[in-house]
Protein backbone atom coordinates (compact mmCIF):
# COMPACT_ATOMS: atom_id res chain seq x y z
CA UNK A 1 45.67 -211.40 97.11
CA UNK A 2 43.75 -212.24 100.00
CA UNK A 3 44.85 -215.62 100.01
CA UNK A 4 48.17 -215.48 99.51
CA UNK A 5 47.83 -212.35 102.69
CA UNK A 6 46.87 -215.02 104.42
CA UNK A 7 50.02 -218.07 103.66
CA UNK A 8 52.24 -215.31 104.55
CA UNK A 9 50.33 -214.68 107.83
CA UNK A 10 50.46 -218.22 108.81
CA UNK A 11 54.14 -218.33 107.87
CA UNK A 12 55.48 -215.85 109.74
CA UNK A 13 53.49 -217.35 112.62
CA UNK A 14 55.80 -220.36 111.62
CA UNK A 15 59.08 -219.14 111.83
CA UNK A 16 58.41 -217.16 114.87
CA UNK A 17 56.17 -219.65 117.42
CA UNK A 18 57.20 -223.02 115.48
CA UNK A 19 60.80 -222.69 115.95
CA UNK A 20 60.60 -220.71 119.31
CA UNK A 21 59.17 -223.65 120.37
CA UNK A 22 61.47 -226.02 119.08
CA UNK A 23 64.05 -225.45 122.21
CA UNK A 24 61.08 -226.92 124.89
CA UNK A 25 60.38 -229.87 122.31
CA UNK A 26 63.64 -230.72 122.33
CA UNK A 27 63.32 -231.06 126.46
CA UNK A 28 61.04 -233.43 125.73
CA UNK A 29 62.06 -235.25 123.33
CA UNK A 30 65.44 -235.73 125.81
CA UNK A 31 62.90 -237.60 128.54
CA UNK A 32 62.68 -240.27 126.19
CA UNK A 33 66.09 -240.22 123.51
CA UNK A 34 69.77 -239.55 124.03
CA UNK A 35 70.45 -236.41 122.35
CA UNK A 36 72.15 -237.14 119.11
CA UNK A 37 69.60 -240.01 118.78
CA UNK A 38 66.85 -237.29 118.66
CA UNK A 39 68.73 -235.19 116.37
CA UNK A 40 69.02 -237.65 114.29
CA UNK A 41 65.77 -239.25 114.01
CA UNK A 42 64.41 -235.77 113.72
CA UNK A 43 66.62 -234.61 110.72
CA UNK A 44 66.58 -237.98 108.86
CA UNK A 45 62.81 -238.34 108.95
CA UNK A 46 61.87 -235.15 108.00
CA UNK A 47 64.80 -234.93 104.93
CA UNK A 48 63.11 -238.50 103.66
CA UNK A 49 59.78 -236.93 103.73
CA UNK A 50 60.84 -233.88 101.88
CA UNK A 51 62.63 -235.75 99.52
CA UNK A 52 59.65 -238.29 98.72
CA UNK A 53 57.61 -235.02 98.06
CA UNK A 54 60.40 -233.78 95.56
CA UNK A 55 60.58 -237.37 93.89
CA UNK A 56 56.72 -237.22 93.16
CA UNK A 57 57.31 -233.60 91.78
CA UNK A 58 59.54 -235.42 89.70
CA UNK A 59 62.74 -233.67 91.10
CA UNK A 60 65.85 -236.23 90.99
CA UNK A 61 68.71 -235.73 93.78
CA UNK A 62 71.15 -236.77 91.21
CA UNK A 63 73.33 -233.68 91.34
CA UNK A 64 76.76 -234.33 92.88
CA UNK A 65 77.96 -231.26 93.49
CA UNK A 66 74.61 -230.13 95.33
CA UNK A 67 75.66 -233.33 97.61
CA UNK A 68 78.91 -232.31 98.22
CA UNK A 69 78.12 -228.72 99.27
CA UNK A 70 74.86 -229.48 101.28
CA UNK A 71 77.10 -232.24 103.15
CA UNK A 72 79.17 -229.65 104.57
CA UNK A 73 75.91 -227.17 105.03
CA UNK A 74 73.91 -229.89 106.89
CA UNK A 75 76.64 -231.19 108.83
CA UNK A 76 77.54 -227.59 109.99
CA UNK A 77 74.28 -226.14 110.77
CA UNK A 78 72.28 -229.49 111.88
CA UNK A 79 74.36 -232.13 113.70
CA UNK A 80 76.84 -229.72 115.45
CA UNK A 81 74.71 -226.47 115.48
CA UNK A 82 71.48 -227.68 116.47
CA UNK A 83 73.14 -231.63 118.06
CA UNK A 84 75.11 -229.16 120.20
CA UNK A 85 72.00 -227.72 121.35
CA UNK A 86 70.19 -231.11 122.27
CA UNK A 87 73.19 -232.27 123.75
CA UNK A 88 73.20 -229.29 126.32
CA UNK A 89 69.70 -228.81 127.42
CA UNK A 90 70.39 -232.47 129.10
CA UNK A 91 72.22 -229.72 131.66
CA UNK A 92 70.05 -226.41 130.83
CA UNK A 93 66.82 -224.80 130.73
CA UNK A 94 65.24 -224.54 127.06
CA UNK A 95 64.88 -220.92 127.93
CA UNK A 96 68.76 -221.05 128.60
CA UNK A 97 69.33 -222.29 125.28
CA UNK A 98 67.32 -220.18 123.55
CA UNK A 99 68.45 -216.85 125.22
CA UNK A 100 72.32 -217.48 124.34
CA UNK A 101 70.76 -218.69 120.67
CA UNK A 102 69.54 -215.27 120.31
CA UNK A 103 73.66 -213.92 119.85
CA UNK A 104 73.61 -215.50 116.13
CA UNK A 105 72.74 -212.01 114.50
CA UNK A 106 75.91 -211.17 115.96
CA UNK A 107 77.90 -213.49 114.34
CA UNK A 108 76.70 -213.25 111.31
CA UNK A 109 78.06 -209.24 111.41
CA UNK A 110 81.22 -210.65 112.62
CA UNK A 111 81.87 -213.34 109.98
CA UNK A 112 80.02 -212.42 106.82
CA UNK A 113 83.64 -211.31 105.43
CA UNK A 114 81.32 -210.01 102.38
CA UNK A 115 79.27 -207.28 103.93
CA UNK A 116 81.93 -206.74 106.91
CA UNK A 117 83.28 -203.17 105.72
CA UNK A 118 79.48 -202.09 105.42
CA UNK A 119 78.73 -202.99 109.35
CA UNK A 120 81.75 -201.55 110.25
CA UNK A 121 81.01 -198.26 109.05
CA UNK A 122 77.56 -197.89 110.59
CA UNK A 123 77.62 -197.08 114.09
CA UNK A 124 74.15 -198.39 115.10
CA UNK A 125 75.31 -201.99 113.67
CA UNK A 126 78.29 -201.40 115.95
CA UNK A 127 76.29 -199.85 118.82
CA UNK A 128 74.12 -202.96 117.84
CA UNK A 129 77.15 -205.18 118.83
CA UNK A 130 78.16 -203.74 121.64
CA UNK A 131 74.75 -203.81 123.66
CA UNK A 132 74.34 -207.39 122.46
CA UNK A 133 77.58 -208.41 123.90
CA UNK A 134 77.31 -206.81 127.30
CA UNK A 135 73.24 -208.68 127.06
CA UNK A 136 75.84 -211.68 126.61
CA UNK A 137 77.77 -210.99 129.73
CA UNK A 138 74.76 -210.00 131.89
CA UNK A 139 73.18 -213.45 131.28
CA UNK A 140 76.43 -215.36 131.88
CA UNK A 141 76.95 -213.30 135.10
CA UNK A 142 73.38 -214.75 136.59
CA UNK A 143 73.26 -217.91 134.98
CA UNK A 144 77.03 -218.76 136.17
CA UNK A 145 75.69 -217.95 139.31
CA UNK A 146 73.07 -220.85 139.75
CA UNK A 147 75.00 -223.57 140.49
CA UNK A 148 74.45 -226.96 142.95
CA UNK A 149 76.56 -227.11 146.06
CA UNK A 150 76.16 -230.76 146.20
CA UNK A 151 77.26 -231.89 142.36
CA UNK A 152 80.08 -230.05 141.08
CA UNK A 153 80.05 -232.73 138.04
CA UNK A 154 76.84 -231.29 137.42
CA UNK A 155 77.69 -227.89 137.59
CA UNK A 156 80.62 -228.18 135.57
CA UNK A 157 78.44 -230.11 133.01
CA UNK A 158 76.03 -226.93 132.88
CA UNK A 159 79.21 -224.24 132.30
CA UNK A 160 80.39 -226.44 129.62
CA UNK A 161 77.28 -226.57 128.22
CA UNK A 162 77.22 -222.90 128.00
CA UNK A 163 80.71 -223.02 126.09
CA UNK A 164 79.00 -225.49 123.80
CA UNK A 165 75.84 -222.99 122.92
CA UNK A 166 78.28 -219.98 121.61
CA UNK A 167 80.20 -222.15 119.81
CA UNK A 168 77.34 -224.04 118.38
CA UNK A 169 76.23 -220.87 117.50
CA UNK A 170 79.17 -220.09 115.65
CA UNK A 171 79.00 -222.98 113.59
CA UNK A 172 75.65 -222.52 112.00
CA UNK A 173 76.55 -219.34 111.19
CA UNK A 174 79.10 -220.56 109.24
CA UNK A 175 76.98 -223.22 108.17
CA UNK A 176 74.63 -220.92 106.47
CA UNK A 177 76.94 -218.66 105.67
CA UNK A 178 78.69 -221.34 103.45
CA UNK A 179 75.31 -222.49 102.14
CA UNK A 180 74.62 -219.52 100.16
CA UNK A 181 76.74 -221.20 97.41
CA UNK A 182 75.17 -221.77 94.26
CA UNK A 183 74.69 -226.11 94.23
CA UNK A 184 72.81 -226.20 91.02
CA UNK A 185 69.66 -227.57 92.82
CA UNK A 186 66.47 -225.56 94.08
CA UNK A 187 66.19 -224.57 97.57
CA UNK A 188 63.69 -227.42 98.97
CA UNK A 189 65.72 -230.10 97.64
CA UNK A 190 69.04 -228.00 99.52
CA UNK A 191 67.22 -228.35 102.56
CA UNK A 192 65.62 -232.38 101.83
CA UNK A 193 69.61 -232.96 101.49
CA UNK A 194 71.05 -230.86 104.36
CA UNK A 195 68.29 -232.82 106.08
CA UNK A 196 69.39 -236.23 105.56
CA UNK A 197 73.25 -235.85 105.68
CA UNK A 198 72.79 -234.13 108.88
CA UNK A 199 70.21 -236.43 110.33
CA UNK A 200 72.86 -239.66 109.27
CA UNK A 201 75.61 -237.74 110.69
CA UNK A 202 73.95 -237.31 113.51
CA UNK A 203 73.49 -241.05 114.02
CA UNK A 204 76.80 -241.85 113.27
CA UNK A 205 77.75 -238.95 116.12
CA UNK A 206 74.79 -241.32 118.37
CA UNK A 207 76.87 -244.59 117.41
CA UNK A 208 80.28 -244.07 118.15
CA UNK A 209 79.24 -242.63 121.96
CA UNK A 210 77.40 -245.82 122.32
CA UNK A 211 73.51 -243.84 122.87
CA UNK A 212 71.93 -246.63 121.37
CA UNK A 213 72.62 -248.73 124.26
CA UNK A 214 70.97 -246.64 126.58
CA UNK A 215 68.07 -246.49 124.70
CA UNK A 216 65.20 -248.21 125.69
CA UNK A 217 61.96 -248.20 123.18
CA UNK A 218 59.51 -249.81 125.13
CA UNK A 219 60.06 -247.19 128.17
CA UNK A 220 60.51 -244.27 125.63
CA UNK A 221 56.97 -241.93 127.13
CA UNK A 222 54.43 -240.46 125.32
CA UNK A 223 55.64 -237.12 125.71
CA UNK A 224 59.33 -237.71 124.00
CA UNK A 225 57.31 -239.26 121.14
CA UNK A 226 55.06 -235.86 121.12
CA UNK A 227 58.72 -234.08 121.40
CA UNK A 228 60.23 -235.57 118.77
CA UNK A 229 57.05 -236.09 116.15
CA UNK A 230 56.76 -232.07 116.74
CA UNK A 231 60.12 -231.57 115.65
CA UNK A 232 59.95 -233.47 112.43
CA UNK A 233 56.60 -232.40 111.28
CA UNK A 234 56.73 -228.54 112.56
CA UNK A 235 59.76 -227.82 113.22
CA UNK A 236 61.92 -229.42 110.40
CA UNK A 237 58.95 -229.50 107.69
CA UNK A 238 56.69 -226.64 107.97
CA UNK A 239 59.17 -224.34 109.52
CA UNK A 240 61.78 -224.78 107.39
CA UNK A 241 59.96 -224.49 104.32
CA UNK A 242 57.94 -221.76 105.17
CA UNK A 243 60.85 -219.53 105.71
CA UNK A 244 62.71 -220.51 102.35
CA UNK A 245 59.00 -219.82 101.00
CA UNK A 246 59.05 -216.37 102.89
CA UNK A 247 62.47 -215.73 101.56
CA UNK A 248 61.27 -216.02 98.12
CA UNK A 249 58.33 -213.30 98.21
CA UNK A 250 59.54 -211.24 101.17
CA UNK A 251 62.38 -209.05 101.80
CA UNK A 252 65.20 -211.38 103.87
CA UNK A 253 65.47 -208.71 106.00
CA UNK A 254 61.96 -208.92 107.10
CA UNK A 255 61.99 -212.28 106.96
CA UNK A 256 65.24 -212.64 109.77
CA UNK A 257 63.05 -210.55 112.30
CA UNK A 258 62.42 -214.29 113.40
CA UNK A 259 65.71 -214.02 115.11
CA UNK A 260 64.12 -212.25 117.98
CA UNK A 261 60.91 -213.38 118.15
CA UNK A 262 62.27 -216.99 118.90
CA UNK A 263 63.78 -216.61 122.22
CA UNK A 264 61.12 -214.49 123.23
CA UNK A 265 58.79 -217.15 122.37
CA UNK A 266 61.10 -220.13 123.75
CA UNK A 267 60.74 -217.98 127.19
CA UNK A 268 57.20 -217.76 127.65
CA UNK A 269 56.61 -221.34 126.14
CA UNK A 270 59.32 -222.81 128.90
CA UNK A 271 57.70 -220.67 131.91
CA UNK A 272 53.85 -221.24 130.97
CA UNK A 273 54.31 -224.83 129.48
CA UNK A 274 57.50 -226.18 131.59
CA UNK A 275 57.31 -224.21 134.64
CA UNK A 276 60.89 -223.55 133.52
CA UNK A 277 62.83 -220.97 136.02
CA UNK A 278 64.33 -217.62 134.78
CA UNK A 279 65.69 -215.14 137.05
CA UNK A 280 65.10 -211.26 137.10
CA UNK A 281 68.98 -210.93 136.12
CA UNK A 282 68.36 -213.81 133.13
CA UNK A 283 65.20 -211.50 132.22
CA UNK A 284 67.31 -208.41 131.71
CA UNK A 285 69.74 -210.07 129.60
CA UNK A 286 67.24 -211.19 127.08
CA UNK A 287 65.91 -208.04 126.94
CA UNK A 288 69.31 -205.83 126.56
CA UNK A 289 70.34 -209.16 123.57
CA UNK A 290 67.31 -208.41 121.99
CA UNK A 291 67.71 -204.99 121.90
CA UNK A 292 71.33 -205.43 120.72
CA UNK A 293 69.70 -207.28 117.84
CA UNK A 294 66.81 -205.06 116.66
CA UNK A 295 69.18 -202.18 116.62
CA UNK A 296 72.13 -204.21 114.80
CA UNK A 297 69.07 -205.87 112.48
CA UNK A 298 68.25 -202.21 111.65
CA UNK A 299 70.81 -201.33 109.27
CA UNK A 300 69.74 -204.54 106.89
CA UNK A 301 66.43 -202.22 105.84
CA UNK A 302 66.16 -199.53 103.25
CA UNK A 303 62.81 -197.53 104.18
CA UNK A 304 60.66 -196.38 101.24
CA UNK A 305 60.49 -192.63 100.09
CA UNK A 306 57.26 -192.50 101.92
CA UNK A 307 58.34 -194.05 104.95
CA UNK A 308 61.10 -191.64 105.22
CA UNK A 309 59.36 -188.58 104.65
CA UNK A 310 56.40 -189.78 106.97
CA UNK A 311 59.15 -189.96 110.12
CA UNK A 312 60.62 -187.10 108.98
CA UNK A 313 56.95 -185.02 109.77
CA UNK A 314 56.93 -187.36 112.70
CA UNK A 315 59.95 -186.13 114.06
CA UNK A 316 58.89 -182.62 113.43
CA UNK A 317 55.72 -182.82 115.60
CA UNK A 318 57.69 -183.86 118.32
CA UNK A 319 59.71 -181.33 118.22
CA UNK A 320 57.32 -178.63 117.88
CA UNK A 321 56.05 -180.38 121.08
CA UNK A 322 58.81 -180.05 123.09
CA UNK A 323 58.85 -176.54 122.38
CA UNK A 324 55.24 -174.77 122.60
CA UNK A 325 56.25 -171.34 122.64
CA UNK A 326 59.01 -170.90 120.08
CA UNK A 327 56.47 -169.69 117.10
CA UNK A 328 55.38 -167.45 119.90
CA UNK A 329 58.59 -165.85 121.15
CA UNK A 330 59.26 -165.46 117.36
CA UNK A 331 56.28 -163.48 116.76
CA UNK A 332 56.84 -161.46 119.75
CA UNK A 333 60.06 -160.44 118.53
């Protein structure tokens, strides 16, 4: 038990620092690659080393219709969702990125036609949405703000980049939301495939807008190698399986509190690490998109009979509290 305390330990602290991390690794990975180029390399690599680990299990990818569906999966949620993210921090901050990133719980309320009705009847998931989406505007009202009065290319490049990031964001929602179809094939060997179609595609993406051209190995520099080995090994390996691992022996629920520990993490990595820039407005919008998604995220758990009763008391005390002398009026009376 204590063991197995401990894997879970070290895969939360996975999912959460791992892939807040991912968004300043992918800065520095662009010093050195074109964007789809890094996407790429970093989905192909790690889907061939997951794979190789499957073969030696003696797991065969000879399923066609896990193909088929993971093909649409990979292609949705790796080369546009997360391409579309490499492509625009060439014009962002990683802390950017990672702030607008944090809006997926939203669309997953929005889309997930399955469990719609039940968000729409629950006020806080609503109240959830609504604070999320004005954390939303408050961040595009700042960042909209910072522009270059010399380069209008460039500033148009970094608004269009921001246009990118929500709708990259809608697309791996719909990417995962789509992969929760049964493909006949366990869940690593889902993700070894996802991995390699979406890696390839990614190349193909790098091929027809001619990246490879303006790639130069030789002058590639260490720290775009660092950036893109981190990606493969931590962030597309460990990461990735331990949350399908968490997913298996802990609630999903618990499990998608990830969701906004990741930009809080991508923050503080880009300020302390990168020296990265956020303003006081920028700030305040992560915070009010975080709480959006706590609040929305709260609905998703069903608290224990103990749990309930124990904030139940809790509430009691308080009230009590707040009003000393109403056992003493009483007994006056």
């Amino acid at each position: 038990m204590k063991h197995n305390n401990i894997r879970i330990l070290l895969a939360f602290l996975s999912i959460y620092i791992v892939w807040g991390t991912t968004f300043l690794a992918i800065s520095y990975g662009l010093v050195g690659f074109p964007p789809f180029i890094l996407a790429g390399l970093r989905f192909l690599v790690a889907g061939i080393i997951l794979m190789s680990w499957l073969y030696f299990k003696g797991e065969r990818a000879t399923n066609i219709k896990s193909w088929k569906q993971n093909t649409v999966s990979g292609i949705l949620i790796l080369t546009i969702g997360v391409g579309s993210v490499t492509w625009a921090e060439q014009y962002i901050s990683s802390t950017e990125a990672a702030i607008i990133i944090a809006s997926e719980p939203f669309w997953f309320i929005l889309l997930d036609k399955k469990n719609r009705q039940h968000y729409k009847s629950n006020k806080l998931a609503i109240g959830g949405l609504i604070i999320g989406f004005l954390g939303l505007l408050l961040f595009f009202k700042d960042s909209l703000s910072i522009t270059t009065e010399a380069d209008t290319t460039q500033n148009s490049l970094r608004v269009l980049s921001f246009v990118v990031l929500l709708g990259s964001a809608l697309i791996w929602v719909l990417g995962s939301l789509y992969s929760k179809k049964d493909t006949g094939a366990s869940l690593f060997m889902n993700v070894a495939q996802q991995l390699i179609v979406g890696g390839i595609a990614a190349i193909i993406i790098a091929s027809i807008r001619g990246e490879w051209q303006d790639l130069h190995w030789a002058n590639i520099p260490i720290q775009a190698w660092m950036g893109l080995i981190y990606l493969i090994i931590f962030g597309s390996v460990i990461a990735y399986l331990a949350f399908i691992w968490l997913l298996s022996v802990k609630p999903a629920a618990l499990v998608s509190t990830h969701t906004f520990v990741n930009p809080i993490v991508a923050v503080i990595a880009g300020v302390i690490i990168a020296n990265e820039h956020i303003t006081l407005g920028q700030t305040w919008a992560l915070v009010v998109i975080i709480i959006g998604v706590i609040i929305t995220n709260i609905v998703q758990y069903k608290l224990s009979k103990r749990t309930q009763v124990k904030l139940r008391k809790t509430r009691r005390s308080i009230i009590r509290l707040g009003q000393p002398y109403a056992n003493l009026s009483q007994f006056n009376t």
